[in-house]
Protein backbone atom coordinates (compact mmCIF):
# COMPACT_ATOMS: atom_id res chain seq x y z
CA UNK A 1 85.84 113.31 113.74
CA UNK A 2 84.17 110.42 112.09
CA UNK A 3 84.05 111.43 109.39
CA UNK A 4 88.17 111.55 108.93
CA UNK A 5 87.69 107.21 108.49
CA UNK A 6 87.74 105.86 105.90
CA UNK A 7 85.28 103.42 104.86
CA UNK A 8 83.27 103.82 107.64
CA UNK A 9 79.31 103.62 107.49
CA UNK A 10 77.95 107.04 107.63
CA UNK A 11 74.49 105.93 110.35
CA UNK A 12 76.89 105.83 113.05
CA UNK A 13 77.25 108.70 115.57
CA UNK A 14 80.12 108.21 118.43
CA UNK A 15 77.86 106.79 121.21
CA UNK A 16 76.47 104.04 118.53
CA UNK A 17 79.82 103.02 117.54
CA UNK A 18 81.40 102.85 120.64
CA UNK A 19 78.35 100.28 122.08
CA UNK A 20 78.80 98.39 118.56
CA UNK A 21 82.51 97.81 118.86
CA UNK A 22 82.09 96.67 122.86
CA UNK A 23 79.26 94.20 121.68
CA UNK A 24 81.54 92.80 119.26
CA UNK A 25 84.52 92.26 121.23
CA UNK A 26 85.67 90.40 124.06
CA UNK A 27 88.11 90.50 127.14
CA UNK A 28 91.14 87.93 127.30
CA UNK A 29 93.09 87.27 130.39
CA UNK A 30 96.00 89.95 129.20
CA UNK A 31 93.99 93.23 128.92
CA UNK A 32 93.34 92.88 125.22
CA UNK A 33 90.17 94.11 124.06
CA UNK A 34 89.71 91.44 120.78
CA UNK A 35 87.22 92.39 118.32
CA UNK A 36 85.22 90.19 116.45
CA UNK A 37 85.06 91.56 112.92
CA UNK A 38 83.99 90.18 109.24
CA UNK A 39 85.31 87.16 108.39
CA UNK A 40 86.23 83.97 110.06
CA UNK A 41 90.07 84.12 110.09
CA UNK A 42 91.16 85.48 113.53
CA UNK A 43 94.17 87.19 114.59
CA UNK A 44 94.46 89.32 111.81
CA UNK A 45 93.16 92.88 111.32
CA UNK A 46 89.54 93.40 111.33
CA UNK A 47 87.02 95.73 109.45
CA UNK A 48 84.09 96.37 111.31
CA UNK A 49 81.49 99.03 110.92
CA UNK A 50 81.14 99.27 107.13
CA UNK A 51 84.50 98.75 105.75
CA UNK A 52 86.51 100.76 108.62
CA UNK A 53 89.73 99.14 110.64
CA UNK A 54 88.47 98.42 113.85
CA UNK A 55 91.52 99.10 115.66
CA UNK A 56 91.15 103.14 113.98
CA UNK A 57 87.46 103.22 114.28
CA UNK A 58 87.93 102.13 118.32
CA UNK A 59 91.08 105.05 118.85
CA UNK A 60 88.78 107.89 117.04
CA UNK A 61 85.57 106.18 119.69
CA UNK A 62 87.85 105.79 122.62
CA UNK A 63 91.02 108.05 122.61
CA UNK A 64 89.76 110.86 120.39
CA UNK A 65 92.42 113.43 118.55
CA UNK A 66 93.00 111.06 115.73
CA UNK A 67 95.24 112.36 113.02
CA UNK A 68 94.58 111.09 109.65
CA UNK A 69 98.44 111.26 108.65
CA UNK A 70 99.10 108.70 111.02
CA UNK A 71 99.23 105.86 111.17
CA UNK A 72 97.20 103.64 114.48
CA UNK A 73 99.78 101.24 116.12
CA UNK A 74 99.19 98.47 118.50
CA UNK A 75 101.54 98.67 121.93
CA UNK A 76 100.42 95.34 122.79
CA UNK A 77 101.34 93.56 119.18
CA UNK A 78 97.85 92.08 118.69
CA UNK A 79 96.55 93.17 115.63
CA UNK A 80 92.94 92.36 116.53
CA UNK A 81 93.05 94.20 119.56
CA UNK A 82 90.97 97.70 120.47
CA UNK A 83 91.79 98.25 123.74
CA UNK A 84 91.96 102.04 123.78
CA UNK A 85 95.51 101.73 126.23
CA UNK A 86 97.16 99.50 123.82
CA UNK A 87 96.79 102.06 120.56
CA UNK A 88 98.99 105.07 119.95
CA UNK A 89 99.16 107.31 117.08
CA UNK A 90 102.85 106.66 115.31
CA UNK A 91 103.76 108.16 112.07
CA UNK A 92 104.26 105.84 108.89
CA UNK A 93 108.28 105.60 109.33
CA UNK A 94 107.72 105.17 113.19
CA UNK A 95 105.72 102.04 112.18
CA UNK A 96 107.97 100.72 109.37
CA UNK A 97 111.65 101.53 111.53
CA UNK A 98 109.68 98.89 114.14
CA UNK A 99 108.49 95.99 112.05
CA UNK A 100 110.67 93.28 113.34
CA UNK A 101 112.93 91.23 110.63
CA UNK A 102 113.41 87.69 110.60
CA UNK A 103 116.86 85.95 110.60
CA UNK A 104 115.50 83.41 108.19
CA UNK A 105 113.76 83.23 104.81
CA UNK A 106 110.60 81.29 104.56
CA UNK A 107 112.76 78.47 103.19
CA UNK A 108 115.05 78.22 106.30
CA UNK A 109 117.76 80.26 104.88
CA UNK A 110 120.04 82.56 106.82
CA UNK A 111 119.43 86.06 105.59
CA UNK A 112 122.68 88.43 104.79
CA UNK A 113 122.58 92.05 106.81
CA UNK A 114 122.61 95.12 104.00
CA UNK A 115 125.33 97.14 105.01
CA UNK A 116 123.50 99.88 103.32
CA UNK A 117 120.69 100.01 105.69
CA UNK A 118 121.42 97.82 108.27
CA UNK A 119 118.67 95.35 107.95
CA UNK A 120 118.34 92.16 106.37
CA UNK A 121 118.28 91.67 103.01
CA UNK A 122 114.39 90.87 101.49
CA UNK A 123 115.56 88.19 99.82
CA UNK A 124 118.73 85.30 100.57
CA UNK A 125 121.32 84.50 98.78
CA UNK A 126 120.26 81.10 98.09
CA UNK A 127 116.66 81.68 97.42
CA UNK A 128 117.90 84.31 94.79
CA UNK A 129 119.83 82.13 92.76
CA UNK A 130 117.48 78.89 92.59
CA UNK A 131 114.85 81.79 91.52
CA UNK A 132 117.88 82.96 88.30
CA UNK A 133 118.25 79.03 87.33
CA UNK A 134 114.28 78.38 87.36
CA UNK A 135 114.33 82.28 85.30
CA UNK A 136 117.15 80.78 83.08
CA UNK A 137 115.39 77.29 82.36
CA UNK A 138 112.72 78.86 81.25
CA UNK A 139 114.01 81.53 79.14
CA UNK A 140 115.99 78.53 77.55
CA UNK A 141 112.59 76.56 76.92
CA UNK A 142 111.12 79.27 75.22
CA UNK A 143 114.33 80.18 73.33
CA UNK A 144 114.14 76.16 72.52
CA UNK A 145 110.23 76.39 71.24
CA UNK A 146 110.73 79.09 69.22
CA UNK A 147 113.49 77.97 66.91
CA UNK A 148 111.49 74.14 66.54
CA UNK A 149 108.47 76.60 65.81
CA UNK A 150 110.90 78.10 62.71
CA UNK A 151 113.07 74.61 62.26
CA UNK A 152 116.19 75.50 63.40
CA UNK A 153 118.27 73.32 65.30
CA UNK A 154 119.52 74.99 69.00
């Protein structure tokens, strides 16, 4: 069964890993289990254990039947969270048809709704164009450089 994750450390046996993981993690006041993996930067996913996800390393210690195909979601939404009652086994278009969308770009600009798929578009409409003028101004400054390279006038 361990042996199914990937980049985990081969010394560990199930008991080992499952007293490693609860050393390294602690309780918070709304049933997540939060693990303390490599790294400083918290609230993220963690690799414990070699270079293993923690939250699939703790659902092969704790739940058992894990399914390599699948992929390990978190009920909760905590993505540093092991708590064996907060993981389920989804499959990859489970977990993507879930991923919530936001109604804004990172600029601030309202996104359009694909009427293709339903969703919102990856990119605005605004975004997209200032990104064609700063494509265009610097087509046109090469365009520019390479004629005064050869003399010609634009």
């Amino acid at each position: 069964m361990l042996s199914q994750v990937k980049g985990l450390s081969r010394h560990f046996t199930e008991e080992t890993l499952r007293a490693y993981l609860v050393d390294r993690s602690v309780r918070r006041d709304d049933g997540c289990l939060i693990v303390r993996g490599y790294g400083s930067q918290r609230g993220v996913y963690q690799k414990v254990a070699g270079r293993a996800w923690a939250h699939i390393t703790a659902y092969v210690v704790f739940v058992g039947n894990f399914d390599p195909d699948l992929d390990v979601h978190h009920l909760c939404g905590v993505p540093d969270c092991i708590e064996p009652t907060h993981l389920r086994q989804v499959s990859h278009a489970d977990t993507c048809r879930n991923r919530t969308q936001q109604p804004r770009c990172r600029n601030g600009h309202e996104r359009e709704i694909d009427p293709t798929s339903g969703r919102f578009r990856k990119t605005c409409r605004e975004c997209n164009n200032q990104a064609q003028k700063r494509w265009r101004a610097r087509q046109a400054a090469e365009v520019a450089a390479a004629r005064a390279t050869y003399g010609r006038q634009g």
